[in-house]
C-alpha atoms as a PDB file:
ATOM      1  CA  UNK A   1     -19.180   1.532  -9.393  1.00  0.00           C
ATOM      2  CA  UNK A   2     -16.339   1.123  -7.410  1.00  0.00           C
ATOM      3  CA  UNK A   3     -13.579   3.551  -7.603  1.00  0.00           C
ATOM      4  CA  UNK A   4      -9.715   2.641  -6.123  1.00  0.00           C
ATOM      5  CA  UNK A   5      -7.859   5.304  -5.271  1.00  0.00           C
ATOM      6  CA  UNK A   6      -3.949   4.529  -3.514  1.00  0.00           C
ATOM      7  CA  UNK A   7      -4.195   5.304  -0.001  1.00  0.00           C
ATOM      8  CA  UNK A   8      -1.374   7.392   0.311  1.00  0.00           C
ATOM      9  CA  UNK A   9      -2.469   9.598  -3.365  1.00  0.00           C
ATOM     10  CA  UNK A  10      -3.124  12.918  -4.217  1.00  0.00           C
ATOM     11  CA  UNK A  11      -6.310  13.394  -5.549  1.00  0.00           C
ATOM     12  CA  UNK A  12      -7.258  15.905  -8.197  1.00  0.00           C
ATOM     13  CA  UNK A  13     -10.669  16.333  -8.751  1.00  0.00           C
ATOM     14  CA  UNK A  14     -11.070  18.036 -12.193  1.00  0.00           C
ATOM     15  CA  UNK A  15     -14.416  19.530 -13.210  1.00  0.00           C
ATOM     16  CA  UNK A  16     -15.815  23.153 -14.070  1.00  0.00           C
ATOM     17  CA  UNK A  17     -17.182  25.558 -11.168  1.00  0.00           C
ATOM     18  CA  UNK A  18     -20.465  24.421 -10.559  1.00  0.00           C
ATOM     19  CA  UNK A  19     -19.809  20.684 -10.988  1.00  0.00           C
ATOM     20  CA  UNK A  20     -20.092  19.649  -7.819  1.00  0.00           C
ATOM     21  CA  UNK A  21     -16.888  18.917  -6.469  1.00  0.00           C
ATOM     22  CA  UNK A  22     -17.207  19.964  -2.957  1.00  0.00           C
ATOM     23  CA  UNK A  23     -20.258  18.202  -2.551  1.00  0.00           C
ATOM     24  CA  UNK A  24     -18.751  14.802  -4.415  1.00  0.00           C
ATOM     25  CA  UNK A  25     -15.509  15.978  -1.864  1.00  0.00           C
ATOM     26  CA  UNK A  26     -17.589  15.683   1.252  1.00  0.00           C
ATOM     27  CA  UNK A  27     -19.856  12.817   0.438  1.00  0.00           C
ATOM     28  CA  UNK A  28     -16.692  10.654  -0.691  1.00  0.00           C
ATOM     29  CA  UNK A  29     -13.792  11.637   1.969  1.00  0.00           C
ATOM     30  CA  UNK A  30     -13.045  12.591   5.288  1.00  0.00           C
ATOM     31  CA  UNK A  31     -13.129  16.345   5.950  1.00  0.00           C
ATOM     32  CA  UNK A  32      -9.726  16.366   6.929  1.00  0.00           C
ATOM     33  CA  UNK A  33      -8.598  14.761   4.008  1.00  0.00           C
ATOM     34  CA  UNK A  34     -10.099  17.689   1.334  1.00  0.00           C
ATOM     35  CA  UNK A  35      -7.996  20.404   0.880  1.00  0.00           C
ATOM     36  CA  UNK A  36     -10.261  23.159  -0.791  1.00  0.00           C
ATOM     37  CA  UNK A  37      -8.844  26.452  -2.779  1.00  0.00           C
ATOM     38  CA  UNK A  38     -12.420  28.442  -1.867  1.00  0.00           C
ATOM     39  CA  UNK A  39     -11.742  27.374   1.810  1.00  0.00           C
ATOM     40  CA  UNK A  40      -7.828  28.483   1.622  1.00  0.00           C
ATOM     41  CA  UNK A  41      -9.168  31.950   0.109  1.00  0.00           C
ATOM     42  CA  UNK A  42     -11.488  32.550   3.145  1.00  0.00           C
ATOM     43  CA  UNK A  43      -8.647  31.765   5.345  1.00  0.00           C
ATOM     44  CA  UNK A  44      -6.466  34.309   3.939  1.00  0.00           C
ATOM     45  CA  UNK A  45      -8.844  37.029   2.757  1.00  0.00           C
ATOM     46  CA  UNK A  46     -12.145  35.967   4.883  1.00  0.00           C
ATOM     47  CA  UNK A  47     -14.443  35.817   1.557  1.00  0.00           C
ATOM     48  CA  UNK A  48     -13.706  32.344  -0.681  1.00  0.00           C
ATOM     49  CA  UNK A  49     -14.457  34.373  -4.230  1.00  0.00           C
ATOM     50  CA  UNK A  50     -12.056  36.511  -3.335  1.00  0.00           C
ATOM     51  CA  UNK A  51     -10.121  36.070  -6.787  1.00  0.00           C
ATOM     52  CA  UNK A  52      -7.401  38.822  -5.135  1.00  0.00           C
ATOM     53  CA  UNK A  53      -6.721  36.566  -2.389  1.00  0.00           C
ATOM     54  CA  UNK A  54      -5.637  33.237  -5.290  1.00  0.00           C
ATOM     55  CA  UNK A  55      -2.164  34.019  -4.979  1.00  0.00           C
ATOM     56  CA  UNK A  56      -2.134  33.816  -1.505  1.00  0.00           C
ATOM     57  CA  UNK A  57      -4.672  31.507  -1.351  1.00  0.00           C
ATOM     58  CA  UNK A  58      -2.918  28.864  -3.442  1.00  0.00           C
ATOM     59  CA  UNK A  59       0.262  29.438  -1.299  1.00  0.00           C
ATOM     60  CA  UNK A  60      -1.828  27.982   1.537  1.00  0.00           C
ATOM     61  CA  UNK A  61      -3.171  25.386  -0.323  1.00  0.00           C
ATOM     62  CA  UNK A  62       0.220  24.131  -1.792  1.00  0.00           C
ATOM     63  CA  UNK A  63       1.471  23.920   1.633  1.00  0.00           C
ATOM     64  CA  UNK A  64      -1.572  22.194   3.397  1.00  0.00           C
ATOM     65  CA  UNK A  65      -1.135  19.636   0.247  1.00  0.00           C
ATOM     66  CA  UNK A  66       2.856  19.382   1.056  1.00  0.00           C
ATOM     67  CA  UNK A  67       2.403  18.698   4.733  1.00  0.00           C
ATOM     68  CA  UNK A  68      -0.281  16.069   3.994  1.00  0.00           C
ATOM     69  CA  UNK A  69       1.765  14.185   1.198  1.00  0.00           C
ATOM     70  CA  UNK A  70       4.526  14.183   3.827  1.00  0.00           C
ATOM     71  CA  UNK A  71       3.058  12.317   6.115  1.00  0.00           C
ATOM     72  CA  UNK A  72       1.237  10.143   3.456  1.00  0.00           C
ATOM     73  CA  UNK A  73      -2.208  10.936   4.144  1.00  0.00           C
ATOM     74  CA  UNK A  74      -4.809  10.652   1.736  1.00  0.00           C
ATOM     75  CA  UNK A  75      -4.982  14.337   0.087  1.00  0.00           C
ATOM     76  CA  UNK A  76      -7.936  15.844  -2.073  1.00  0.00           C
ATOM     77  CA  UNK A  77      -7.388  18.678  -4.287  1.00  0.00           C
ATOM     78  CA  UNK A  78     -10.612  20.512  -3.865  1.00  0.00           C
ATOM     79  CA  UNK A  79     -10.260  22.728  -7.084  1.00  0.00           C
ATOM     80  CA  UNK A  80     -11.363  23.043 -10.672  1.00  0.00           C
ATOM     81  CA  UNK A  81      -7.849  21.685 -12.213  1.00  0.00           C
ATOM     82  CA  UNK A  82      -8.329  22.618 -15.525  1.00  0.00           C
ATOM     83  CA  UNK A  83      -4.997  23.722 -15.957  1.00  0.00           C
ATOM     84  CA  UNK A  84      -2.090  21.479 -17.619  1.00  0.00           C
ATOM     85  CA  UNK A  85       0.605  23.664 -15.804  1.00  0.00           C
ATOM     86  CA  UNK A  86      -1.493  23.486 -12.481  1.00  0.00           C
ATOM     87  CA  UNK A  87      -1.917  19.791 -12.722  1.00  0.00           C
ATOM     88  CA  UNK A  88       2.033  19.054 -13.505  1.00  0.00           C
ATOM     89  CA  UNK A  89       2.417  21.524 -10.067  1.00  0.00           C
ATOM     90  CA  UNK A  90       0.880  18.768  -8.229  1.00  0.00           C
ATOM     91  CA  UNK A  91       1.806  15.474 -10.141  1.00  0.00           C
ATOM     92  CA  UNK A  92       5.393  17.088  -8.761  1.00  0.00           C
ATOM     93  CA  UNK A  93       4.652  17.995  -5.551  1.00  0.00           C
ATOM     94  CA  UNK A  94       3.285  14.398  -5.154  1.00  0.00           C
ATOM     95  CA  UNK A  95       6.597  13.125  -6.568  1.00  0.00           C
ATOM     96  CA  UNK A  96       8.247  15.286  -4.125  1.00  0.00           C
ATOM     97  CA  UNK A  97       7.123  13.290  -1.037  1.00  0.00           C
ATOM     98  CA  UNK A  98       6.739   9.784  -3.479  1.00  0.00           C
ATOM     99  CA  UNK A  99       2.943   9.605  -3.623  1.00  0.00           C
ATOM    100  CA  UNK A 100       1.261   8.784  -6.123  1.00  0.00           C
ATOM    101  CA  UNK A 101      -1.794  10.853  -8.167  1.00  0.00           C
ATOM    102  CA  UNK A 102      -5.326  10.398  -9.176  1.00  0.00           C
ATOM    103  CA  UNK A 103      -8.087  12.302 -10.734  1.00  0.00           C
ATOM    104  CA  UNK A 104     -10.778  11.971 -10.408  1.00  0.00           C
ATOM    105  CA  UNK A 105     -13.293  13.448 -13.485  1.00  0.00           C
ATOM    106  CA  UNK A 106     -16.727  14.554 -13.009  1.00  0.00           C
ATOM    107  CA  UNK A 107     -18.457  14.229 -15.930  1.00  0.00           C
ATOM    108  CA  UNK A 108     -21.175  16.844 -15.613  1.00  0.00           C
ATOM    109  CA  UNK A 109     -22.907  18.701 -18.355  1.00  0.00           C
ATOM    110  CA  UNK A 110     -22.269  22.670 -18.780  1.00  0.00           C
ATOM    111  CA  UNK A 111     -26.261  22.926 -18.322  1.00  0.00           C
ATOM    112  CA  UNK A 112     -25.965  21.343 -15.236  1.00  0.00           C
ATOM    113  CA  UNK A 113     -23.206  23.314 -13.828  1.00  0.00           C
ATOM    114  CA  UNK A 114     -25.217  26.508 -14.780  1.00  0.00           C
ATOM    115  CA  UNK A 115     -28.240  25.197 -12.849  1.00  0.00           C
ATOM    116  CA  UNK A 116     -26.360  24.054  -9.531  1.00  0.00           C
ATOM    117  CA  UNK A 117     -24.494  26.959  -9.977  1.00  0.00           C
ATOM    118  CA  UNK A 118     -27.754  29.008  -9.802  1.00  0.00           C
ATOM    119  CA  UNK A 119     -28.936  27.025  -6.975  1.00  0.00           C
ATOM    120  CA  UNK A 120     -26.093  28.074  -4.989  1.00  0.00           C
ATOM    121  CA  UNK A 121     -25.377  31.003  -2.501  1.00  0.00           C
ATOM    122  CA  UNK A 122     -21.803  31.869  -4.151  1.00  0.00           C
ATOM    123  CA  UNK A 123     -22.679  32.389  -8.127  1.00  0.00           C
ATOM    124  CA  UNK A 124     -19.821  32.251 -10.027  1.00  0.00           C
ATOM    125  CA  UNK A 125     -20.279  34.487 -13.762  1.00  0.00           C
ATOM    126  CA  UNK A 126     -22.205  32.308 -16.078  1.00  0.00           C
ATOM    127  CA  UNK A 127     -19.443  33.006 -18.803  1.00  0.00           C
ATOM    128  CA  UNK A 128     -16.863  31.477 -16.255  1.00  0.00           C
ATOM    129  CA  UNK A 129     -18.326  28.582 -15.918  1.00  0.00           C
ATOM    130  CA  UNK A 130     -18.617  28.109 -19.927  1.00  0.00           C
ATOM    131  CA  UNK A 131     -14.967  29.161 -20.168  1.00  0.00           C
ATOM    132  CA  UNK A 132     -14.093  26.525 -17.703  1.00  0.00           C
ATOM    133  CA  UNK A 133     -16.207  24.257 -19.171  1.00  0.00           C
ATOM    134  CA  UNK A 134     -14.391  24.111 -22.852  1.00  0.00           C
ATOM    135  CA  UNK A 135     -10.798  24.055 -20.302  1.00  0.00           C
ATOM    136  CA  UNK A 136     -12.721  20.857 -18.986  1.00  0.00           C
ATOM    137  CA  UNK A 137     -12.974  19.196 -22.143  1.00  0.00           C
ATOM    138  CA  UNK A 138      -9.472  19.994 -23.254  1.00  0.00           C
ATOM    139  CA  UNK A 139      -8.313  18.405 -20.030  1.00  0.00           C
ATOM    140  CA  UNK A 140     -10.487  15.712 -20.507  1.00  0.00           C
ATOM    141  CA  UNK A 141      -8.159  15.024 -23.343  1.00  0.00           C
ATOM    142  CA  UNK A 142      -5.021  15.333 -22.593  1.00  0.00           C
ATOM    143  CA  UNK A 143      -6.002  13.520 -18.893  1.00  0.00           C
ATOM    144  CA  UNK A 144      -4.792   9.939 -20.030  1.00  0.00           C
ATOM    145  CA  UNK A 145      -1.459  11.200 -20.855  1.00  0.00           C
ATOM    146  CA  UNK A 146      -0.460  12.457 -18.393  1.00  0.00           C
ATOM    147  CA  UNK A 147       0.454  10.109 -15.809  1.00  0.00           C
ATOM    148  CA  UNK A 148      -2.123   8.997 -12.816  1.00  0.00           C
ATOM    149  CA  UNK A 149      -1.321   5.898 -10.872  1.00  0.00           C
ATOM    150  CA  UNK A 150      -5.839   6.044 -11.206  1.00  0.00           C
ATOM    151  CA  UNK A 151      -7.702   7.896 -13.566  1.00  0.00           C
ATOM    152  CA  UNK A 152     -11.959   7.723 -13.175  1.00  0.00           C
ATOM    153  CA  UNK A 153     -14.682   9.778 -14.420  1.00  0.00           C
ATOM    154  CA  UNK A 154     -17.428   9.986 -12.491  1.00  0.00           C
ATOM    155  CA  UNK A 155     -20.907  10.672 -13.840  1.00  0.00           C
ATOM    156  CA  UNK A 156     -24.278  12.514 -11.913  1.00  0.00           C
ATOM    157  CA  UNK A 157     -26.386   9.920 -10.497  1.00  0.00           C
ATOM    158  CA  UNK A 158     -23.696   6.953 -10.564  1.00  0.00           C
ATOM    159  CA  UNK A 159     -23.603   4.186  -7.308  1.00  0.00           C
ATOM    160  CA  UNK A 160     -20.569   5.565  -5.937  1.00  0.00           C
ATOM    161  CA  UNK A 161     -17.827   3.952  -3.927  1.00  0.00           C
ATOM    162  CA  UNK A 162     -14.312   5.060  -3.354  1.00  0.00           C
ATOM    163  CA  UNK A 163     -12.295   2.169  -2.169  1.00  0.00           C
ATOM    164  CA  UNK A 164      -8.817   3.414  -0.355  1.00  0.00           C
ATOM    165  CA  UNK A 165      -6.404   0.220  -2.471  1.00  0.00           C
END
């Protein structure tokens, strides 16, 4: 499957914790080109669950995003994006510096987030990911309304290749 994303976008990955996103991040883009919200909350508070640190956290991320889109670099939003309100933050900040926006969906099951989750050295609560997940399938609603210049879901286990249009 071949996936085109506008070389200039914003990139909003949208899936529950325990998806998979990081991974998908790093196995589909350039490290410089994924802006994480874990990574920002190690850089302010030196511990990426840090939920005290979002605030700050997402103050760094917003402005790591800016900078990029200003210079029209392909950007990743490395977070869960569950959130309406969240996602209209960055649609605008994209429309700030003229870029367009994509998501990208990752169509896992909640059992599978649960079990990666698991698998993983940083658990998140097991009732945080099933919160997140029924936020996922809202969003997975209201997604094609909302605007993207691209719009793909991605399922586990898919031929994969993101294609820079």
């Amino acid at each position: 499957m071949k996936v085109a994303i506008p070389a200039d976008a914003l990139v909003l990955l949208v899936a529950p914790a325990g998806a998979g996103k990081s991974t998908f991040a790093r196995e589909h883009f350039l490290a410089t080109e994924v802006v994480s919200s874990d990574a920002c909350r190690a850089l302010v508070s030196d511990d990426e669950a840090n939920q005290d640190a979002t605030d700050a956290a997402y103050e760094v991320f917003h402005s790591i995003l800016r900078g990029r889109l200003s210079l029209g670099r392909l950007t990743v939003a490395d977070a869960t994006n569950l959130n309406a309100a969240s996602r209209e933050r960055l649609r605008e900040l994209a429309a700030e510096h003229g870029r367009p926006v994509a998501a990208l969906v990752l169509d896992v099951p909640l059992e599978l987030c649960q079990a990666q989750n698991q698998a993983r050295a940083r658990r998140v609560p097991p009732e945080i990911i099933a919160l997140h997940y029924q936020q996922y399938l809202r969003a997975r609603e209201t997604l094609p309304a909302e605007g993207y210049a691209a719009l793909h879901t991605v399922r586990p286990g898919t031929p994969l290749e993101v294609v820079r249009a």
